[in-house]
PDB file of N, CA and C in Angstrom:
ATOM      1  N   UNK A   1      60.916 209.420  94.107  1.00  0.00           N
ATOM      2  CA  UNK A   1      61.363 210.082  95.322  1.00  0.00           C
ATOM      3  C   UNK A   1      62.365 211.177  94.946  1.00  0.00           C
ATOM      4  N   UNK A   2      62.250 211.954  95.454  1.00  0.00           N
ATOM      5  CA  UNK A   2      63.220 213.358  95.474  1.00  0.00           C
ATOM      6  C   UNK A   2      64.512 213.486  96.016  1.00  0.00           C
ATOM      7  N   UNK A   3      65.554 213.606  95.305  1.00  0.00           N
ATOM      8  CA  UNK A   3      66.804 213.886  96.226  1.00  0.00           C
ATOM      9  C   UNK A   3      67.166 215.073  96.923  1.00  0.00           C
ATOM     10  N   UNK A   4      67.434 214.708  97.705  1.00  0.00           N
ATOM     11  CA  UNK A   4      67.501 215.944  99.019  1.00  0.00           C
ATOM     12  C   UNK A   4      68.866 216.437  99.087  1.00  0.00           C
ATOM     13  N   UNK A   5      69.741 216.994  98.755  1.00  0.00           N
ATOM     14  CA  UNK A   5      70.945 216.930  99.270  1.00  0.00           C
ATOM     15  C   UNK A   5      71.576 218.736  99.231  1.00  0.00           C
ATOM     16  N   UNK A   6      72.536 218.905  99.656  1.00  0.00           N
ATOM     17  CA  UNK A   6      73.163 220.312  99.572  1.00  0.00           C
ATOM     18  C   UNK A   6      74.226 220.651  99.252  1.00  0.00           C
ATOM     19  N   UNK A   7      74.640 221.270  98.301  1.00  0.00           N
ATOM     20  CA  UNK A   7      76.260 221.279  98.090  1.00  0.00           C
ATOM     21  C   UNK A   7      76.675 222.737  98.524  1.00  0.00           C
ATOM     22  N   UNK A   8      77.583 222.576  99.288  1.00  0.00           N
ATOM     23  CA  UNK A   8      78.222 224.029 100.255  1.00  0.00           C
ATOM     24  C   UNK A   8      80.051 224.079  99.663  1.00  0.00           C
ATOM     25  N   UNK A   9      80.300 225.380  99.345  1.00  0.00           N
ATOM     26  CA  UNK A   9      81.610 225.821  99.010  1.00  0.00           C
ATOM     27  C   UNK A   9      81.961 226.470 100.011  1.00  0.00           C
ATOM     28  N   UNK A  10      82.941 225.947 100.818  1.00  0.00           N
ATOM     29  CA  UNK A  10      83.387 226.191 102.344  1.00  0.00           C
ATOM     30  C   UNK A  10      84.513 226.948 101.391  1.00  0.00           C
ATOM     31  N   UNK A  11      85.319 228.252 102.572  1.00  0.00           N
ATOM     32  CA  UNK A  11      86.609 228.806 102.296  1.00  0.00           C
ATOM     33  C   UNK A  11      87.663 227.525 101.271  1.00  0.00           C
ATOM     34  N   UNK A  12      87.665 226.231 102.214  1.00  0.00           N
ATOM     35  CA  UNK A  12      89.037 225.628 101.474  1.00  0.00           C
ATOM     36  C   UNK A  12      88.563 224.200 101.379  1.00  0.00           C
ATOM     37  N   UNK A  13      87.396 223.641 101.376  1.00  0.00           N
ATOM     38  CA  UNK A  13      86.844 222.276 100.959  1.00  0.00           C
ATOM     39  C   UNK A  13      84.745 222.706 100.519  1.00  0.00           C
ATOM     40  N   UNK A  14      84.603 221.399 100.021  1.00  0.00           N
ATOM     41  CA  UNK A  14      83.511 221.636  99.660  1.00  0.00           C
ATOM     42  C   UNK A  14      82.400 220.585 100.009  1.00  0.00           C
ATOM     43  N   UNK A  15      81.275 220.564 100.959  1.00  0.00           N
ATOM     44  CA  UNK A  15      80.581 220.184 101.882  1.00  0.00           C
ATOM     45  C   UNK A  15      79.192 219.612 100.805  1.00  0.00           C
ATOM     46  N   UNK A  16      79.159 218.078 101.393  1.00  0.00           N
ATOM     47  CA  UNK A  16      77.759 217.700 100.706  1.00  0.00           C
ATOM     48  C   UNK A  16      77.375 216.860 100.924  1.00  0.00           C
ATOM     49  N   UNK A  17      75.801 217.434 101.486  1.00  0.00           N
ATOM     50  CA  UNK A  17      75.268 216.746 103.110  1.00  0.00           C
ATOM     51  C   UNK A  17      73.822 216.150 101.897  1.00  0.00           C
ATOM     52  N   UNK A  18      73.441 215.126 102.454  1.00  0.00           N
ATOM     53  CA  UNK A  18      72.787 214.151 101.598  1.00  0.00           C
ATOM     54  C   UNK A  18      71.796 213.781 102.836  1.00  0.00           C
ATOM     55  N   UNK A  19      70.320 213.614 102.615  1.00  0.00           N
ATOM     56  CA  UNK A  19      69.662 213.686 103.212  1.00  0.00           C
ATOM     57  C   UNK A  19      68.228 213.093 102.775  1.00  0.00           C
ATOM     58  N   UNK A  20      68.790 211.890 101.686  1.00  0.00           N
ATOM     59  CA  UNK A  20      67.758 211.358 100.930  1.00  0.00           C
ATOM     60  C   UNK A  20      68.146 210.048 100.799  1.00  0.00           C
ATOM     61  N   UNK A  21      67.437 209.450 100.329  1.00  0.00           N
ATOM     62  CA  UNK A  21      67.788 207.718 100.389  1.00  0.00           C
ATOM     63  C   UNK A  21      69.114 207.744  99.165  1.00  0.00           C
ATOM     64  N   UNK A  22      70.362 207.130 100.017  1.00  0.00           N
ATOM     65  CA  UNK A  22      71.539 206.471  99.408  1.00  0.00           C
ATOM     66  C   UNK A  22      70.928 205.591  98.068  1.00  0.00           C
ATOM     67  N   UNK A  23      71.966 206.086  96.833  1.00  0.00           N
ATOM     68  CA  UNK A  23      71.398 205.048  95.714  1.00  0.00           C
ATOM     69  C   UNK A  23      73.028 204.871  94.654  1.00  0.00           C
ATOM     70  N   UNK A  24      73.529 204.249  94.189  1.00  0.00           N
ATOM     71  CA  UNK A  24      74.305 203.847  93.606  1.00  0.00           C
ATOM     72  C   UNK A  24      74.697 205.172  92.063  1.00  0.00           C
ATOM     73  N   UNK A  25      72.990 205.078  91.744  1.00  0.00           N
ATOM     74  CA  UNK A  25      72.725 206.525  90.950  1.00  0.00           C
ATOM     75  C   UNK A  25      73.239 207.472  91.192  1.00  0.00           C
ATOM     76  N   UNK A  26      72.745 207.904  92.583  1.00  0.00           N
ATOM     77  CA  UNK A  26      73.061 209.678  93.249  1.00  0.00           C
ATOM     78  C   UNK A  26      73.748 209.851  93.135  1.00  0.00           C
ATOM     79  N   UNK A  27      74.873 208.705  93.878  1.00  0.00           N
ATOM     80  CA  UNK A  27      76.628 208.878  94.278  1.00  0.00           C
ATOM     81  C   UNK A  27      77.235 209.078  93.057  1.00  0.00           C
ATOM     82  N   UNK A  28      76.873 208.469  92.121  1.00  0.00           N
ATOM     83  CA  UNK A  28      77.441 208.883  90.826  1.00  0.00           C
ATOM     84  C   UNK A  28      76.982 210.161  90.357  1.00  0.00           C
ATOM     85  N   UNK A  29      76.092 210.465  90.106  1.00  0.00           N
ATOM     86  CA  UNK A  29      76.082 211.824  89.816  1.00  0.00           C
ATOM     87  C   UNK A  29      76.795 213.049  90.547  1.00  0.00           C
ATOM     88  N   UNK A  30      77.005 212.612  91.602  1.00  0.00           N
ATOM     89  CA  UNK A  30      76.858 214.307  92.665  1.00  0.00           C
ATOM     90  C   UNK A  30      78.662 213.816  92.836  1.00  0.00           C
ATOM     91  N   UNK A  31      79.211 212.665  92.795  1.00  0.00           N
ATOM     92  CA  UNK A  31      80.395 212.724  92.566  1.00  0.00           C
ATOM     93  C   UNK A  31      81.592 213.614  91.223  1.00  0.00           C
ATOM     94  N   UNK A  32      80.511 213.570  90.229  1.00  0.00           N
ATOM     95  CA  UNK A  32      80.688 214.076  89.201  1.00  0.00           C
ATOM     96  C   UNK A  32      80.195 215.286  89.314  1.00  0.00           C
ATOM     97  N   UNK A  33      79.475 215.883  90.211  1.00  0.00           N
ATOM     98  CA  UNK A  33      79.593 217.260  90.545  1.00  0.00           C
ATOM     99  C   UNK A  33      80.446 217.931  91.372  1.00  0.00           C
ATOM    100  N   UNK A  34      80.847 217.066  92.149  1.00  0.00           N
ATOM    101  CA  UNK A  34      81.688 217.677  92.999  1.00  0.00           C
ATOM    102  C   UNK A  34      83.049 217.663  92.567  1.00  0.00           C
ATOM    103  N   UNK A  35      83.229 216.758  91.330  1.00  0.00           N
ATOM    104  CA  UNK A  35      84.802 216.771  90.582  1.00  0.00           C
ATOM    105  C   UNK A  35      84.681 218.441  89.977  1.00  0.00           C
ATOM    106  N   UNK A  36      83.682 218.473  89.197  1.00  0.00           N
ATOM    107  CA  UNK A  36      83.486 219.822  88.687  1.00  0.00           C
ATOM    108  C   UNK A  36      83.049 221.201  89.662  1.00  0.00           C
ATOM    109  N   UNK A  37      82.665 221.032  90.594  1.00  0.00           N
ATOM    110  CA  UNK A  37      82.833 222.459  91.460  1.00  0.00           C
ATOM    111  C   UNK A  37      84.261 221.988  92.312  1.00  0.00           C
ATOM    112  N   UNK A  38      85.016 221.216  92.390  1.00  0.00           N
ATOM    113  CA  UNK A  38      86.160 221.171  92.657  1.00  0.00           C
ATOM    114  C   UNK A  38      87.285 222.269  91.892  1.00  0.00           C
ATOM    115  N   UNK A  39      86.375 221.906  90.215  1.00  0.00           N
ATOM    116  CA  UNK A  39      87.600 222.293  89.763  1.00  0.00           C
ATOM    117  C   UNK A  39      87.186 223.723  89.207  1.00  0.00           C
ATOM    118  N   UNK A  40      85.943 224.365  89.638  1.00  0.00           N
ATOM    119  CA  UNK A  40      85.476 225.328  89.266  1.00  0.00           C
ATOM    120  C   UNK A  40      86.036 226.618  90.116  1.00  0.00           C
ATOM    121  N   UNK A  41      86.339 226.065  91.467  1.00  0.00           N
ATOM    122  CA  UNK A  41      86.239 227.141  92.767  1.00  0.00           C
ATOM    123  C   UNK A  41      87.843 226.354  93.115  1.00  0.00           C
ATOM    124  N   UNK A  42      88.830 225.655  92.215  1.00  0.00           N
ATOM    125  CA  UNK A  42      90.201 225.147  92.488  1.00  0.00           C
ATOM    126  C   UNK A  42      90.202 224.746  94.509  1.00  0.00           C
ATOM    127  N   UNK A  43      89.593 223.734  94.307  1.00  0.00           N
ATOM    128  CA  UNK A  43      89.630 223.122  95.872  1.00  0.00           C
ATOM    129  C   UNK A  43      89.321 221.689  95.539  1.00  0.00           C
ATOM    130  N   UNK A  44      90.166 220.787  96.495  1.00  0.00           N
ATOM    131  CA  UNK A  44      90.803 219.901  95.879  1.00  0.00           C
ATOM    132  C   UNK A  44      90.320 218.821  97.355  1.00  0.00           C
ATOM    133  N   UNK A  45      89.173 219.034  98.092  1.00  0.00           N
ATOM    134  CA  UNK A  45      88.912 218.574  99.410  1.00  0.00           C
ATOM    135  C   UNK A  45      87.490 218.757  99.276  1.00  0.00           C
ATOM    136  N   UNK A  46      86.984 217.090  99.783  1.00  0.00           N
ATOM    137  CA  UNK A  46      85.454 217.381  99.737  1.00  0.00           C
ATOM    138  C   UNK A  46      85.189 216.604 101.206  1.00  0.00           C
ATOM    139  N   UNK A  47      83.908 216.904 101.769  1.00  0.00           N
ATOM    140  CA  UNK A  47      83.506 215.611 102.561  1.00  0.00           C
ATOM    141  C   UNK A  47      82.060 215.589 102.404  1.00  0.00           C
ATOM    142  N   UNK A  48      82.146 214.448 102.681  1.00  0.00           N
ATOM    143  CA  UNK A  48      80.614 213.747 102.173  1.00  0.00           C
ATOM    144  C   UNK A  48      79.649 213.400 103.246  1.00  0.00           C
ATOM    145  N   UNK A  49      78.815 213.945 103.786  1.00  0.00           N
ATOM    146  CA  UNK A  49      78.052 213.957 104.992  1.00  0.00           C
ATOM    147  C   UNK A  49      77.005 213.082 105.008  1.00  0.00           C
ATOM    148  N   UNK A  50      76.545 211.701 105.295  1.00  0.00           N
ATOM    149  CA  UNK A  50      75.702 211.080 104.841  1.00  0.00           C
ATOM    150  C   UNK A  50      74.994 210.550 106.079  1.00  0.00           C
ATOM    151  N   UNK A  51      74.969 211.680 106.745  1.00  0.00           N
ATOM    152  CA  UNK A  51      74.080 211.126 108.430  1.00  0.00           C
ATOM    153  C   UNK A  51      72.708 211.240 108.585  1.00  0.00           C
ATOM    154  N   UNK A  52      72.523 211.739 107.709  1.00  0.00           N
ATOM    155  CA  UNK A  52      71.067 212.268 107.875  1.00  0.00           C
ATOM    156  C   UNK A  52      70.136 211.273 106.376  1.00  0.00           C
ATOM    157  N   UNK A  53      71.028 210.727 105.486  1.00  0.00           N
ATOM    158  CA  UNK A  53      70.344 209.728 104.646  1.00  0.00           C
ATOM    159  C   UNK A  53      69.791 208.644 105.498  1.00  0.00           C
ATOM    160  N   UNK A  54      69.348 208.088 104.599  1.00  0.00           N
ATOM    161  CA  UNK A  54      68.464 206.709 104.849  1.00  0.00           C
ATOM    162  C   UNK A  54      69.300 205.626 103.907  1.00  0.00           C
ATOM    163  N   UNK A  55      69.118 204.472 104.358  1.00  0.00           N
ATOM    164  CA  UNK A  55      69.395 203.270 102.936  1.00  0.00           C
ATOM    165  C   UNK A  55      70.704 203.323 103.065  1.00  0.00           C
ATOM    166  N   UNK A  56      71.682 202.487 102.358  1.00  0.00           N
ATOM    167  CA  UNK A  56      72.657 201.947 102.465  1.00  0.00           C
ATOM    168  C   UNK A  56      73.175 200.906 100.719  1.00  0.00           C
ATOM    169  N   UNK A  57      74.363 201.684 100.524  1.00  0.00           N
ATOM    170  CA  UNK A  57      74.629 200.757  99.623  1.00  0.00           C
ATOM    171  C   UNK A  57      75.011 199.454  99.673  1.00  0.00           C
ATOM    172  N   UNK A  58      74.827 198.291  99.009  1.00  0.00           N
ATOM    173  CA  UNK A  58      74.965 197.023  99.120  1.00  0.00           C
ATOM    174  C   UNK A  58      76.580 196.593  98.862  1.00  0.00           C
ATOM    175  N   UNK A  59      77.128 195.721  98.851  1.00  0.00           N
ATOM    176  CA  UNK A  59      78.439 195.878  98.910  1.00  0.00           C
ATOM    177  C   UNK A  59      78.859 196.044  97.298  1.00  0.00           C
ATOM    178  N   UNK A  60      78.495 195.267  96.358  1.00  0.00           N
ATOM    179  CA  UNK A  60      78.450 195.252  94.766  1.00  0.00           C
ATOM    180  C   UNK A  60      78.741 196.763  94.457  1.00  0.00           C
ATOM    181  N   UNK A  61      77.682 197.868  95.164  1.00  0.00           N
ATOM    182  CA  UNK A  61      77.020 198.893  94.663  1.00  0.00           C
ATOM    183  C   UNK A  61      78.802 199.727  95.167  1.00  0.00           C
ATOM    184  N   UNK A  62      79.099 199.592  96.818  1.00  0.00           N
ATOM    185  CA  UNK A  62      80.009 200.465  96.953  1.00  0.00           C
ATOM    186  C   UNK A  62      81.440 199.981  95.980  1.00  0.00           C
ATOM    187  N   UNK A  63      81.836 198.695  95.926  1.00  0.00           N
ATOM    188  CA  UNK A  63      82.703 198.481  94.924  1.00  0.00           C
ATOM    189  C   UNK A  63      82.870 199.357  93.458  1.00  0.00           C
ATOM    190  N   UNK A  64      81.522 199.217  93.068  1.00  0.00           N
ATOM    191  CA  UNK A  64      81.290 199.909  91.699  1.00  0.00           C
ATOM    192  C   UNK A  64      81.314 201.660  91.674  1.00  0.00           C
ATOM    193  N   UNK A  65      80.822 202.256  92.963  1.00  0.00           N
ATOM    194  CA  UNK A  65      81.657 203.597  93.408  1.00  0.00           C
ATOM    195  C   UNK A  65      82.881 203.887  93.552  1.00  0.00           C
ATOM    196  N   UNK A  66      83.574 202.913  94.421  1.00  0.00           N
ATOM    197  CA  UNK A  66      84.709 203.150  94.676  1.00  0.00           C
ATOM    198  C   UNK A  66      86.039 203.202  92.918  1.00  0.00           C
ATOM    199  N   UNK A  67      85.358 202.405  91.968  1.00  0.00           N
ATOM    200  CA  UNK A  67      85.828 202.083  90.918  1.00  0.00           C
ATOM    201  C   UNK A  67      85.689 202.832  89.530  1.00  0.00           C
ATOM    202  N   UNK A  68      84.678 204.103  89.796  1.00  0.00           N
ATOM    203  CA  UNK A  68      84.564 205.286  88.894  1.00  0.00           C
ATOM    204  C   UNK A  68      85.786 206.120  88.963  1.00  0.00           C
ATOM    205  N   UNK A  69      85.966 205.800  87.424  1.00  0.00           N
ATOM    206  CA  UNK A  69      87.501 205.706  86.930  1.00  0.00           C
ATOM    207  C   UNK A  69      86.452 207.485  85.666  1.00  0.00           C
ATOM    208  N   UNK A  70      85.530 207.454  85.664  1.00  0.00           N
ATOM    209  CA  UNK A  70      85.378 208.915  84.380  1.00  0.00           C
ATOM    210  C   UNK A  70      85.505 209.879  84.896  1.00  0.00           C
ATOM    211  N   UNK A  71      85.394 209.842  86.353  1.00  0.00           N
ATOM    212  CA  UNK A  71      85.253 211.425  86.282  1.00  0.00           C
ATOM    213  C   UNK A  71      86.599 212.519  86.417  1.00  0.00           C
ATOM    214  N   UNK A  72      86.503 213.252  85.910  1.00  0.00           N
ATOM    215  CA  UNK A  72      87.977 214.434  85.376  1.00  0.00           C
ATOM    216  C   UNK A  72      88.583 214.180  87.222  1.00  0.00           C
ATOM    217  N   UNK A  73      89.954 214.268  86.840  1.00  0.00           N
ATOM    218  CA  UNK A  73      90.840 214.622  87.939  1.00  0.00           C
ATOM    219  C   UNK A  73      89.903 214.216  89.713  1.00  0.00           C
ATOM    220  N   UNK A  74      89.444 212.830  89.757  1.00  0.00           N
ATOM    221  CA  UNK A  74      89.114 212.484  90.916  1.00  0.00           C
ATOM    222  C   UNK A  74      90.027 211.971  91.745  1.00  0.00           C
ATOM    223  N   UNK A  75      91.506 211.636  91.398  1.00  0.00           N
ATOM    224  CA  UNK A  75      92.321 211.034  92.070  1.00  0.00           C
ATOM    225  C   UNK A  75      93.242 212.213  92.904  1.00  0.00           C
ATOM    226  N   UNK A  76      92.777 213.398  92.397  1.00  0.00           N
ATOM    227  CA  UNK A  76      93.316 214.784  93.117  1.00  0.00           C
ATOM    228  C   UNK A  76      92.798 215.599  94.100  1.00  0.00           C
ATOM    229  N   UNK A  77      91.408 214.783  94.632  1.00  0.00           N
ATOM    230  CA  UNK A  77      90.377 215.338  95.352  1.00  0.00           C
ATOM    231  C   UNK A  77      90.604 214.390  96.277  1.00  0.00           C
ATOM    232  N   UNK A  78      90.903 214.772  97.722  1.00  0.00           N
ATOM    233  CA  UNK A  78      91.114 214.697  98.848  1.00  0.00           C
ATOM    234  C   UNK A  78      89.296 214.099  99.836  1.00  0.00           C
ATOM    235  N   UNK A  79      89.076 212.949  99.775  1.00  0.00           N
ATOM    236  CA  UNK A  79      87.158 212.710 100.096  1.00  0.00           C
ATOM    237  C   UNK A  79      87.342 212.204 101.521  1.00  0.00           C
ATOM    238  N   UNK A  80      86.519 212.753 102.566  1.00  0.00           N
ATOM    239  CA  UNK A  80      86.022 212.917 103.609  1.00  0.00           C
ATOM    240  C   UNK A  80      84.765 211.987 103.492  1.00  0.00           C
ATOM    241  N   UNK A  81      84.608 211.106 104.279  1.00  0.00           N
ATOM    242  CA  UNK A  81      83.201 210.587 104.114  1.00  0.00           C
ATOM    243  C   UNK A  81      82.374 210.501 105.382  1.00  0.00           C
ATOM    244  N   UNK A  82      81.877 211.073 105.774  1.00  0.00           N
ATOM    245  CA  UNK A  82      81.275 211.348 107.365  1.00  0.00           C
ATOM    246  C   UNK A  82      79.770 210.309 107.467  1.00  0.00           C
ATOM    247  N   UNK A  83      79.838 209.568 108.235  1.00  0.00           N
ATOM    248  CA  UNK A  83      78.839 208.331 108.564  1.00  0.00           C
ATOM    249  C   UNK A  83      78.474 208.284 110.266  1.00  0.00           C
ATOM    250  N   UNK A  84      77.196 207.756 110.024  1.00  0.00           N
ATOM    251  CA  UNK A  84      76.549 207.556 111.753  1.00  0.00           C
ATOM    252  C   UNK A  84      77.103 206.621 112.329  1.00  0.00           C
ATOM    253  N   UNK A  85      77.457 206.625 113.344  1.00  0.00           N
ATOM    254  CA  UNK A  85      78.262 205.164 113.741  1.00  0.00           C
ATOM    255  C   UNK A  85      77.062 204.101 114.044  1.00  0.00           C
ATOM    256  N   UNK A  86      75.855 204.729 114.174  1.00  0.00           N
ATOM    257  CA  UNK A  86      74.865 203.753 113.872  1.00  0.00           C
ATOM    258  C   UNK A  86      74.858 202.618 112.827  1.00  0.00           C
ATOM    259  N   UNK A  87      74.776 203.858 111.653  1.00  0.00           N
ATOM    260  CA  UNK A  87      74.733 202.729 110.556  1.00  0.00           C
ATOM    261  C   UNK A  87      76.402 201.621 110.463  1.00  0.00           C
ATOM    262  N   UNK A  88      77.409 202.106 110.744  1.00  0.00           N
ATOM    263  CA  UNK A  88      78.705 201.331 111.156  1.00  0.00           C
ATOM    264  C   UNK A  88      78.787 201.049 109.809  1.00  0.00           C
ATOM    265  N   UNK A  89      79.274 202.049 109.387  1.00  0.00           N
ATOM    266  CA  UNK A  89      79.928 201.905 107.580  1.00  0.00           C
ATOM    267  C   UNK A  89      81.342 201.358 107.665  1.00  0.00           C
ATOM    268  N   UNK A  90      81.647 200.081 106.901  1.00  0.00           N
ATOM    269  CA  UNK A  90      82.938 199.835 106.731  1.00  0.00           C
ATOM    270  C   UNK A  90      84.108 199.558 106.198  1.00  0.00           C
ATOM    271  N   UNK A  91      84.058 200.900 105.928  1.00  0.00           N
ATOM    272  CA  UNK A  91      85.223 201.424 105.284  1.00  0.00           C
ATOM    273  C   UNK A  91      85.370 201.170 103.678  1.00  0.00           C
ATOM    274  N   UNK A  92      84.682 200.094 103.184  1.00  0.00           N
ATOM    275  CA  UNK A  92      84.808 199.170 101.979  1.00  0.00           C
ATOM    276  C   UNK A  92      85.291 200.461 100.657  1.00  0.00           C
ATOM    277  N   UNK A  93      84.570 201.298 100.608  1.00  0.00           N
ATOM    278  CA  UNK A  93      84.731 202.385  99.788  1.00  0.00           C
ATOM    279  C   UNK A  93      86.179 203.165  99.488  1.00  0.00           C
ATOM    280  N   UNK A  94      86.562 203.129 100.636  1.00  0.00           N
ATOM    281  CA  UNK A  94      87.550 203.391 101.396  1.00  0.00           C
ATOM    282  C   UNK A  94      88.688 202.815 100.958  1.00  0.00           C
ATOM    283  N   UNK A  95      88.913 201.585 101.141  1.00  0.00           N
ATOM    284  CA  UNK A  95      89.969 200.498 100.898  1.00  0.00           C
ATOM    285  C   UNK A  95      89.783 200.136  99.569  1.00  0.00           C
ATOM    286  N   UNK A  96      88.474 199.825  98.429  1.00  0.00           N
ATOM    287  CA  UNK A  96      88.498 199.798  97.014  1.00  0.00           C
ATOM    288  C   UNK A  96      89.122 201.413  96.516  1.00  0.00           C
ATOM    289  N   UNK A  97      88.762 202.415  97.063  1.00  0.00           N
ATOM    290  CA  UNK A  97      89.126 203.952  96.556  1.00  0.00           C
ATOM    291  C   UNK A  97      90.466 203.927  96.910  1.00  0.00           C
ATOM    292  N   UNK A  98      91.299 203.766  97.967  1.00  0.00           N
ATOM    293  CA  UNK A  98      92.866 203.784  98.279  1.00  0.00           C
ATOM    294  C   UNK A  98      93.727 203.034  97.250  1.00  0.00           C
ATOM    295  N   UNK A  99      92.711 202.064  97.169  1.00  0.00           N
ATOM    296  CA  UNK A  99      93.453 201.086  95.888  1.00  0.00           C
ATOM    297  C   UNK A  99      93.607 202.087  94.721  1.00  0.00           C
ATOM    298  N   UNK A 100      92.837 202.114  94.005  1.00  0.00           N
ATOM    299  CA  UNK A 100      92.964 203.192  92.805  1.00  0.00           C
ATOM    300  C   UNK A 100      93.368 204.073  92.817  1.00  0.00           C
ATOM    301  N   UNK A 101      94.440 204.884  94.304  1.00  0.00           N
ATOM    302  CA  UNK A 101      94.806 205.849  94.502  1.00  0.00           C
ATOM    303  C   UNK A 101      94.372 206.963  94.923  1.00  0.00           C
ATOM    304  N   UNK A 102      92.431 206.808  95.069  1.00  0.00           N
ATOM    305  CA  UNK A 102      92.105 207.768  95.487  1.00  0.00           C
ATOM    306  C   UNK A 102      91.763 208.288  96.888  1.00  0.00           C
ATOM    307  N   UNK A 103      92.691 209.081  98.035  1.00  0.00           N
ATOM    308  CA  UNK A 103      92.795 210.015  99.266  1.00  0.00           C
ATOM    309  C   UNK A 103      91.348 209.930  99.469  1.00  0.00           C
ATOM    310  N   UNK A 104      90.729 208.469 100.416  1.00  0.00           N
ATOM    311  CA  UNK A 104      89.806 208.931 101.329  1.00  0.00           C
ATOM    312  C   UNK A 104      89.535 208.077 102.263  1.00  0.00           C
ATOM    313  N   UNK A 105      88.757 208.520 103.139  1.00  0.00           N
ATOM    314  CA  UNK A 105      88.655 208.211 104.570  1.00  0.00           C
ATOM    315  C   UNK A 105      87.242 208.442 105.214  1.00  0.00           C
ATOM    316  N   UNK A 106      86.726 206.966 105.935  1.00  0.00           N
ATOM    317  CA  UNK A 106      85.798 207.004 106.832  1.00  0.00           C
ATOM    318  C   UNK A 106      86.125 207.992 108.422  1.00  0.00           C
ATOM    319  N   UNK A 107      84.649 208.770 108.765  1.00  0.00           N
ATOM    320  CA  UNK A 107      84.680 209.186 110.099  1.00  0.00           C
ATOM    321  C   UNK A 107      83.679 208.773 110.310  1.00  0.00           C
ATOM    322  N   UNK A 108      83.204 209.268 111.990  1.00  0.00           N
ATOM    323  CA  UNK A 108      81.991 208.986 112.444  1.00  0.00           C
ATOM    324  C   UNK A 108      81.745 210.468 113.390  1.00  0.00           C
ATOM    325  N   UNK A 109      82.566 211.501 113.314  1.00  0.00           N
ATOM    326  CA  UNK A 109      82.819 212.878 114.083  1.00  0.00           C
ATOM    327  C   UNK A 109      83.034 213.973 112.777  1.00  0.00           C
ATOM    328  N   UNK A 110      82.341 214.658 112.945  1.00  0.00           N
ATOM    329  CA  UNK A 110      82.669 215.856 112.141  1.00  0.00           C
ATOM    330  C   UNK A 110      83.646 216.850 112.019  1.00  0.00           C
ATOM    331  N   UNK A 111      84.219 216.588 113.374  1.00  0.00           N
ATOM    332  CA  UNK A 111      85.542 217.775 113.475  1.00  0.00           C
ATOM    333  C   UNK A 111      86.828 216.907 113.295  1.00  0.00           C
ATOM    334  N   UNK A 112      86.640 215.394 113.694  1.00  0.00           N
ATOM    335  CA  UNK A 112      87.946 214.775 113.030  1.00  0.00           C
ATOM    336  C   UNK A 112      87.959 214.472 111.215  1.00  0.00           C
ATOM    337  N   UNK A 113      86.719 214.369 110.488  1.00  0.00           N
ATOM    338  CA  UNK A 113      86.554 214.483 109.310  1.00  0.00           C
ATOM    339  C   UNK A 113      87.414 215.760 109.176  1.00  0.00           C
ATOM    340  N   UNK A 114      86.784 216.863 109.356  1.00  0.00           N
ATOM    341  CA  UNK A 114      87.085 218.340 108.894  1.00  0.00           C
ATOM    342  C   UNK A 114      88.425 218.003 109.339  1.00  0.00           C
ATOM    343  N   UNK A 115      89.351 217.776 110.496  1.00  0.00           N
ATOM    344  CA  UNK A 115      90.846 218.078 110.815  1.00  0.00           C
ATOM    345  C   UNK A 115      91.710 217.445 109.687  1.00  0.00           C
ATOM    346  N   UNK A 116      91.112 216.263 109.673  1.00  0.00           N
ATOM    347  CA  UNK A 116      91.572 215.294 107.971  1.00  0.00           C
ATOM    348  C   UNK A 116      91.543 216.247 107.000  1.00  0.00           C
ATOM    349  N   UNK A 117      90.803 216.586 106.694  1.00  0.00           N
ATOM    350  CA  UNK A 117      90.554 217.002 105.491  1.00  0.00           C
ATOM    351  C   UNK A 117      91.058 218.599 105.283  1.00  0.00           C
ATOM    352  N   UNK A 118      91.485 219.015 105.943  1.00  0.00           N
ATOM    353  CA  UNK A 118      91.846 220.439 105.634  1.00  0.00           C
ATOM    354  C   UNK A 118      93.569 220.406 106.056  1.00  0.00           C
ATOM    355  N   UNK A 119      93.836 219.259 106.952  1.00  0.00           N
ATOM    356  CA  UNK A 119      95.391 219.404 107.063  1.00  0.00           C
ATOM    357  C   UNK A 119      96.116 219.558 105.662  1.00  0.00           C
ATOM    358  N   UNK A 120      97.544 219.607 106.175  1.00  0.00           N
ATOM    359  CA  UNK A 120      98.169 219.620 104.377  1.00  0.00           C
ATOM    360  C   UNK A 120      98.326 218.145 104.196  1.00  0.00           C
ATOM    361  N   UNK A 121      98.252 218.251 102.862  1.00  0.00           N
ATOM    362  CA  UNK A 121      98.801 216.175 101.967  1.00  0.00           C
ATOM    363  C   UNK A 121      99.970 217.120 100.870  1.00  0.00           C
TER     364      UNK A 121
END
């Protein structure tokens, strides 16, 4: 299966809308892309748009996301994570990532994501 996804360099964060089945794989990769166009285009704010995927990580799977400790300067990137309130994502990512220090946060609205994410920290 093909991954679908888009990575957008907004003025002052960087947008990446996923539109293919959720996999433990992807997130790792495209996390590690977005550390590096973070630090390519010096923007330090991402959000992660995952409304339009399919599938769902298992809880094991988001632990083991939340706990990627390689990639360069991820604890300096500010993550937005935008979810359907359908699927009722909770938070788990969230609360393992805060632990390790890393700035992020569940929405279910796109303009309170974006207000998060572009205020000052």
């Amino acid at each position: 299966m093909k991954n679908n996804y888009n990575i957008t360099v907004e003025d002052n964060y960087i947008l990446l809308e996923i539109n293919c089945r959720q996999s433990l794989k992807l997130f790792e990769e495209l996390i590690r892309k977005l550390s590096l166009e973070c630090h390519k285009h010096n923007i330090n704010k991402v959000l992660i748009d995952v409304r339009n995927s399919t599938g769902s990580l298992t809880l094991l799977e988001k632990y083991e996301l939340a706990e990627i400790r390689s990639v360069k300067n991820i604890s300096a990137i500010k993550w937005a994570y935008l979810d359907n309130p359908v699927e009722r994502a909770d938070g788990f990512v969230g609360l393992v990532a805060g632990n390790k220090g890393i700035d992020s946060r569940l929405f279910y609205s796109y303009e309170d994501a974006l207000q998060w994410l572009i205020q000052t920290s």
